[in-house]
C-alpha atoms as a PDB file:
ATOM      1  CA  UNK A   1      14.229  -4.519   7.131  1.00  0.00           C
ATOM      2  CA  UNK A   2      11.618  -4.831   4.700  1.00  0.00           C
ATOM      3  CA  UNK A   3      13.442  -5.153   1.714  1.00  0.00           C
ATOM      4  CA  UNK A   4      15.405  -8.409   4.009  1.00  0.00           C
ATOM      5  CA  UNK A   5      12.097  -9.885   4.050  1.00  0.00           C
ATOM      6  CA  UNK A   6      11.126  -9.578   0.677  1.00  0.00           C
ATOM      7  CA  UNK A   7      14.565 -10.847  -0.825  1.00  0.00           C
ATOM      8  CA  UNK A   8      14.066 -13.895   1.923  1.00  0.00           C
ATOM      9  CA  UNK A   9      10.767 -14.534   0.904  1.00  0.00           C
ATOM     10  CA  UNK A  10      11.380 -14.905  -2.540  1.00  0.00           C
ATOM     11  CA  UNK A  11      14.139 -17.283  -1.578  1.00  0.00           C
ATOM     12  CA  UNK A  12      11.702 -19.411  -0.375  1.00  0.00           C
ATOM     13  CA  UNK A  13       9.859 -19.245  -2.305  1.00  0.00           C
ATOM     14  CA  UNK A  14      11.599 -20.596  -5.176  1.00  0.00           C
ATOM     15  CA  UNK A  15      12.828 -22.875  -2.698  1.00  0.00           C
ATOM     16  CA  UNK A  16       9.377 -24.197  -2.383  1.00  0.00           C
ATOM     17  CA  UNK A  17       8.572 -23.765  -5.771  1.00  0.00           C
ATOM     18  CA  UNK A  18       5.786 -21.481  -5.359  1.00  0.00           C
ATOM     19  CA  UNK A  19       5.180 -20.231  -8.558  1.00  0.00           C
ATOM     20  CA  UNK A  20       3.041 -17.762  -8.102  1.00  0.00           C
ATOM     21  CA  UNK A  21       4.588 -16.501  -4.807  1.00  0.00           C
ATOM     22  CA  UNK A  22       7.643 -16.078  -6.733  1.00  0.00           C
ATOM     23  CA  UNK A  23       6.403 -14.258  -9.644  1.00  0.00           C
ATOM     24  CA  UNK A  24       4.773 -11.702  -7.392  1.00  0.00           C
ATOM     25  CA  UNK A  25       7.668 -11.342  -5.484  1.00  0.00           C
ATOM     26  CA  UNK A  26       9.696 -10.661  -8.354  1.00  0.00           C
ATOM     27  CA  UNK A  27       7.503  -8.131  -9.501  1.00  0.00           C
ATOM     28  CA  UNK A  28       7.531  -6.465  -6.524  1.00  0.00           C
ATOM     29  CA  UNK A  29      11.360  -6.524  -6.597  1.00  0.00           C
ATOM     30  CA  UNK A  30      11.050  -4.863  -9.804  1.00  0.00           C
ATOM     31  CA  UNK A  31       9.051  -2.286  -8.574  1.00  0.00           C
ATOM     32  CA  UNK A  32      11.351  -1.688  -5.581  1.00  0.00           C
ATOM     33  CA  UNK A  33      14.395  -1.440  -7.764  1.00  0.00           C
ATOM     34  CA  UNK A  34      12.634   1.001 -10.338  1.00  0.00           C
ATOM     35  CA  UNK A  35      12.178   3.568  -7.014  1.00  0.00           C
ATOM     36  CA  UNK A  36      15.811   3.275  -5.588  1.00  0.00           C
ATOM     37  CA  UNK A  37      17.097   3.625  -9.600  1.00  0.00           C
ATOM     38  CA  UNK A  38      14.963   6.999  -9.552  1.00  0.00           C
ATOM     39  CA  UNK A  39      15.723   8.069  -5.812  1.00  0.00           C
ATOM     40  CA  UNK A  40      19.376   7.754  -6.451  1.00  0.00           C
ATOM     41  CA  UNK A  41      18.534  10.107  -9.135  1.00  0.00           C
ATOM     42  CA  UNK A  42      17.985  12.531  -6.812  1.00  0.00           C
ATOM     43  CA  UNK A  43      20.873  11.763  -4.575  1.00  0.00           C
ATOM     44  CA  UNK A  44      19.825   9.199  -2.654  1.00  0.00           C
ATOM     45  CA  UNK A  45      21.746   6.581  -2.817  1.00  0.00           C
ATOM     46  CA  UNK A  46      20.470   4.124  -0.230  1.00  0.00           C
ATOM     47  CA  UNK A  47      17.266   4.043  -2.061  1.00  0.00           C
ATOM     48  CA  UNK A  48      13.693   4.074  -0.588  1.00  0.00           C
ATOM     49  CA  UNK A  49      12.901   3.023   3.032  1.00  0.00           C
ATOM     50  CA  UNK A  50       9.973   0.962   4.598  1.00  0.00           C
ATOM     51  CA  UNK A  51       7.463   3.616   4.543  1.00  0.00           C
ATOM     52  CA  UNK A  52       7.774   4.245   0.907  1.00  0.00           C
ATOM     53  CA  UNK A  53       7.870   0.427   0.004  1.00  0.00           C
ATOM     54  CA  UNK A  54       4.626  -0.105   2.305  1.00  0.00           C
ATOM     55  CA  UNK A  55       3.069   2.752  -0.007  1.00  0.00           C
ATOM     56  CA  UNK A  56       4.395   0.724  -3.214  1.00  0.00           C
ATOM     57  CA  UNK A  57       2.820  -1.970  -2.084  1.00  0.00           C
ATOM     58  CA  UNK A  58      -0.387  -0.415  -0.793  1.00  0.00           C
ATOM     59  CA  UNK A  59      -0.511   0.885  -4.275  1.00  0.00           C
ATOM     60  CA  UNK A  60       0.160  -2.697  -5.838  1.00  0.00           C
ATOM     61  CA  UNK A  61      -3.037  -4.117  -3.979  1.00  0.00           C
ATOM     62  CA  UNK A  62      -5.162  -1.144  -4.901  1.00  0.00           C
ATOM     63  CA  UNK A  63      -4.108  -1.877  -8.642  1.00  0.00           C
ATOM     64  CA  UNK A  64      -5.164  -5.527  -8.499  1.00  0.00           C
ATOM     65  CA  UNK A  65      -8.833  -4.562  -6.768  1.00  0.00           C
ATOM     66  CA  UNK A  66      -9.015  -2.609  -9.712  1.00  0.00           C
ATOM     67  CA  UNK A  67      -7.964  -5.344 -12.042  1.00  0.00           C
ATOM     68  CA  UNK A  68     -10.121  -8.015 -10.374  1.00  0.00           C
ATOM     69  CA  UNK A  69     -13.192  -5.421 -10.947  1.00  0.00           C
ATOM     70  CA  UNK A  70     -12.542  -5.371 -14.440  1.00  0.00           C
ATOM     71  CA  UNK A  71     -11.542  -9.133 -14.900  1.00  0.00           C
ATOM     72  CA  UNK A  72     -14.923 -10.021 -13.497  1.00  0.00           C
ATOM     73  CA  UNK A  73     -16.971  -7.411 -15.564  1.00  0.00           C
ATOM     74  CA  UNK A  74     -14.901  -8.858 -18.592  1.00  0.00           C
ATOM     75  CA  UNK A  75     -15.493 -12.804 -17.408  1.00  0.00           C
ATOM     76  CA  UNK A  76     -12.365 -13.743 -17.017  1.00  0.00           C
ATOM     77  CA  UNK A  77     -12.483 -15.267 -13.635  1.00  0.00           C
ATOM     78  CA  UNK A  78      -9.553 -16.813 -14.281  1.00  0.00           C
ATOM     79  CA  UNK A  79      -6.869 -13.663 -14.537  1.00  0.00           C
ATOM     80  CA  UNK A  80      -9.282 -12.200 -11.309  1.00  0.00           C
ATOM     81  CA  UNK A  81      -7.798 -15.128  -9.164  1.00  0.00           C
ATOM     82  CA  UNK A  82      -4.549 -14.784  -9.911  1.00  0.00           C
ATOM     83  CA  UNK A  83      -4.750 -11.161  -9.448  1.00  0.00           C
ATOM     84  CA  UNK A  84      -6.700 -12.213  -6.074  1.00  0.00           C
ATOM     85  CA  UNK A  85      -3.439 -14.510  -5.487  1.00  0.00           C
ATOM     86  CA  UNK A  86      -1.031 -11.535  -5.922  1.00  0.00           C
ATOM     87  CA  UNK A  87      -2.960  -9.312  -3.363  1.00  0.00           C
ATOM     88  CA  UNK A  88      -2.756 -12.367  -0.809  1.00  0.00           C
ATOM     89  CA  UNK A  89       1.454 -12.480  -1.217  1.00  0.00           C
ATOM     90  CA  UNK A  90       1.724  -8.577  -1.408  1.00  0.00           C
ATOM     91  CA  UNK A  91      -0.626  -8.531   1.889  1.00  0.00           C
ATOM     92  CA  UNK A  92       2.227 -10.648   3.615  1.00  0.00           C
ATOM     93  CA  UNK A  93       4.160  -7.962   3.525  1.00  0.00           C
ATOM     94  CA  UNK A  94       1.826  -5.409   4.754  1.00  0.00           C
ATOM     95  CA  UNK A  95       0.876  -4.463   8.708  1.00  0.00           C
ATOM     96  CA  UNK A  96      -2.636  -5.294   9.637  1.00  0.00           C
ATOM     97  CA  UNK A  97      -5.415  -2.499   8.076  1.00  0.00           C
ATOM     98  CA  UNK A  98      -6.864  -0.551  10.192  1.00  0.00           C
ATOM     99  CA  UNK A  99     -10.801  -1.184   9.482  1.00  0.00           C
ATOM    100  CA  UNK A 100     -13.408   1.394   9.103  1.00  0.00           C
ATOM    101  CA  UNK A 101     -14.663   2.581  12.537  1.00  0.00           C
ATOM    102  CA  UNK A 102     -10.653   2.694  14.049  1.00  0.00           C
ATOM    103  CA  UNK A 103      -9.685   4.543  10.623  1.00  0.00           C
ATOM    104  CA  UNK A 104     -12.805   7.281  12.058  1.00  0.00           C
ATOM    105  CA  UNK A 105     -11.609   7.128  15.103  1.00  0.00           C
ATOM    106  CA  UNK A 106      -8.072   7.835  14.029  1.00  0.00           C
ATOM    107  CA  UNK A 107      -9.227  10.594  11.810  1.00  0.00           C
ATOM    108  CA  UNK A 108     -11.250  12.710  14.120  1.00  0.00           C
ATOM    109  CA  UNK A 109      -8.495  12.409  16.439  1.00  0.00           C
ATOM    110  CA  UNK A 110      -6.377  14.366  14.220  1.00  0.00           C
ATOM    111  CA  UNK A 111      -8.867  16.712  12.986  1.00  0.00           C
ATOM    112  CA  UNK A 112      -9.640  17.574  16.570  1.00  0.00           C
ATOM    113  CA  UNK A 113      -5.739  17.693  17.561  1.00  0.00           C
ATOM    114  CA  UNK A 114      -4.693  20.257  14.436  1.00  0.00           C
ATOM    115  CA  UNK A 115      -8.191  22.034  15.079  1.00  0.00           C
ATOM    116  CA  UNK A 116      -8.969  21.712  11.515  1.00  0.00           C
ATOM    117  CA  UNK A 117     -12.447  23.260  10.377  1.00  0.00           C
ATOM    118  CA  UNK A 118     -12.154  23.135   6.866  1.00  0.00           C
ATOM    119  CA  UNK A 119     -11.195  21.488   3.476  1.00  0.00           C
ATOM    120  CA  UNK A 120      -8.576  24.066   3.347  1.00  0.00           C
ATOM    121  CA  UNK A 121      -6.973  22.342   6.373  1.00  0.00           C
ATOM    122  CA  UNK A 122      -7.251  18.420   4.357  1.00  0.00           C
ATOM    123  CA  UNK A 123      -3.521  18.571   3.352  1.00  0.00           C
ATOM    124  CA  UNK A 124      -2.168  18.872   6.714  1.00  0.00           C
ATOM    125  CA  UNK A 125      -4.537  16.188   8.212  1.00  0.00           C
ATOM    126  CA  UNK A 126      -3.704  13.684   5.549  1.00  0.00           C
ATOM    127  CA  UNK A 127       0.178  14.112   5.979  1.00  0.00           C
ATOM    128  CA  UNK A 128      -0.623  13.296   9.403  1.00  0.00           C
ATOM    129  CA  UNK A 129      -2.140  10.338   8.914  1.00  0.00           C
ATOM    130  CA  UNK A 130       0.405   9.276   6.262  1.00  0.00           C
ATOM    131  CA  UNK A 131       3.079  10.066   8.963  1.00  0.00           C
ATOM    132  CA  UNK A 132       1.448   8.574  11.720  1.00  0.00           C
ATOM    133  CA  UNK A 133      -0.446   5.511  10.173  1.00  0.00           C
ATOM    134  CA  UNK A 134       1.983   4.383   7.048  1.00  0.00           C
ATOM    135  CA  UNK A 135       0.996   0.844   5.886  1.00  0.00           C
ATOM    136  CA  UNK A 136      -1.876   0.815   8.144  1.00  0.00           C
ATOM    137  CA  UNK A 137      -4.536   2.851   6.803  1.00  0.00           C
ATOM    138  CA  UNK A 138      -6.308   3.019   3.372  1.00  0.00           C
ATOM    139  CA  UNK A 139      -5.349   6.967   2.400  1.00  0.00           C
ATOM    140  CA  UNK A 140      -7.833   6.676  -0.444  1.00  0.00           C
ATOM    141  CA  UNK A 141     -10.316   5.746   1.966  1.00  0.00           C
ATOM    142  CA  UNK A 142      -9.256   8.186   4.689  1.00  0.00           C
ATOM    143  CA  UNK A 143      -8.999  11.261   1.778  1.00  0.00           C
ATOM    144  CA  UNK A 144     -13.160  10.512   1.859  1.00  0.00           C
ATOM    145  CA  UNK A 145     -13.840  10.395   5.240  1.00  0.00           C
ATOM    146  CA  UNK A 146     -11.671  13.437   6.174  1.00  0.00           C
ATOM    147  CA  UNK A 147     -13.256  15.024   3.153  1.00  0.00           C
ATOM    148  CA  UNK A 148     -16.683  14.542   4.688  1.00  0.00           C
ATOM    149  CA  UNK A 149     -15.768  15.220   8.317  1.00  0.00           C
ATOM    150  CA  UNK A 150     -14.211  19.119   7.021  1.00  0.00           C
ATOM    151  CA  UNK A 151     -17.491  19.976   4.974  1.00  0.00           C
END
């Protein structure tokens, strides 16, 4: 279903002649092509589903934070925005982010439900949250908080 949208959007996109949009869609085409080339690899041939395309693309926008960071240090506001303009058409795609004090919430839930005491026990609480909240929640952020809830 996800992959519909993207191919659609980028349809429009030329359509419209939204440069940017349609360059960032391509990429992310690119991307999603690259996985199903290596997952049928492995046997797979339908390629990768929706949760592991929301995790490409949670990964994308990550990349581009990083990018803008450095961009800005470097002074070159210019390649920031259009790394700023990427995360916008990538975030499209993406279901709305859980934000800080729900992402807590959600976390001590699970801790509390798998009765984990301990870093030992961080593994099983992430794949939790990665199998209950894909797309949704920040696991880089989440890996932190969970890490200071076990401690």
């Amino acid at each position: 279903m996800l992959r519909t949208r993207l191919n659609d959007a980028l349809k429009d996109a030329m359509k419209a002649k939204e440069a940017e949009a349609t360059s960032t869609l391509r990429l992310i085409l690119a991307a999603l092509k690259d996985r199903d080339i290596a997952e049928r690899g492995k046997g797979n041939g339908e390629g990768v589903g929706d949760e592991a395309i929301l995790e490409m693309l949670q990964k994308m926008v990550r990349q581009r934070h990083d990018s803008i960071e450095m961009y800005t240090k470097g002074g070159r506001d210019d390649l920031a925005k259009r790394e700023a303009e990427e995360i916008g058409v990538i975030e499209r795609f993406l279901p709305k982010q859980m934000d800080e004090m729900d992402m807590r919430a959600a976390i001590e839930g699970v801790i509390s439900e798998l009765s984990a005491s301990s870093v030992k026990d961080m593994g099983r609480v992430m794949g939790t949250l990665k199998e209950r909240y894909p797309g949704r929640m920040d696991f880089g952020k989440a890996s932190g908080i969970v890490k200071e809830a076990l401690v």
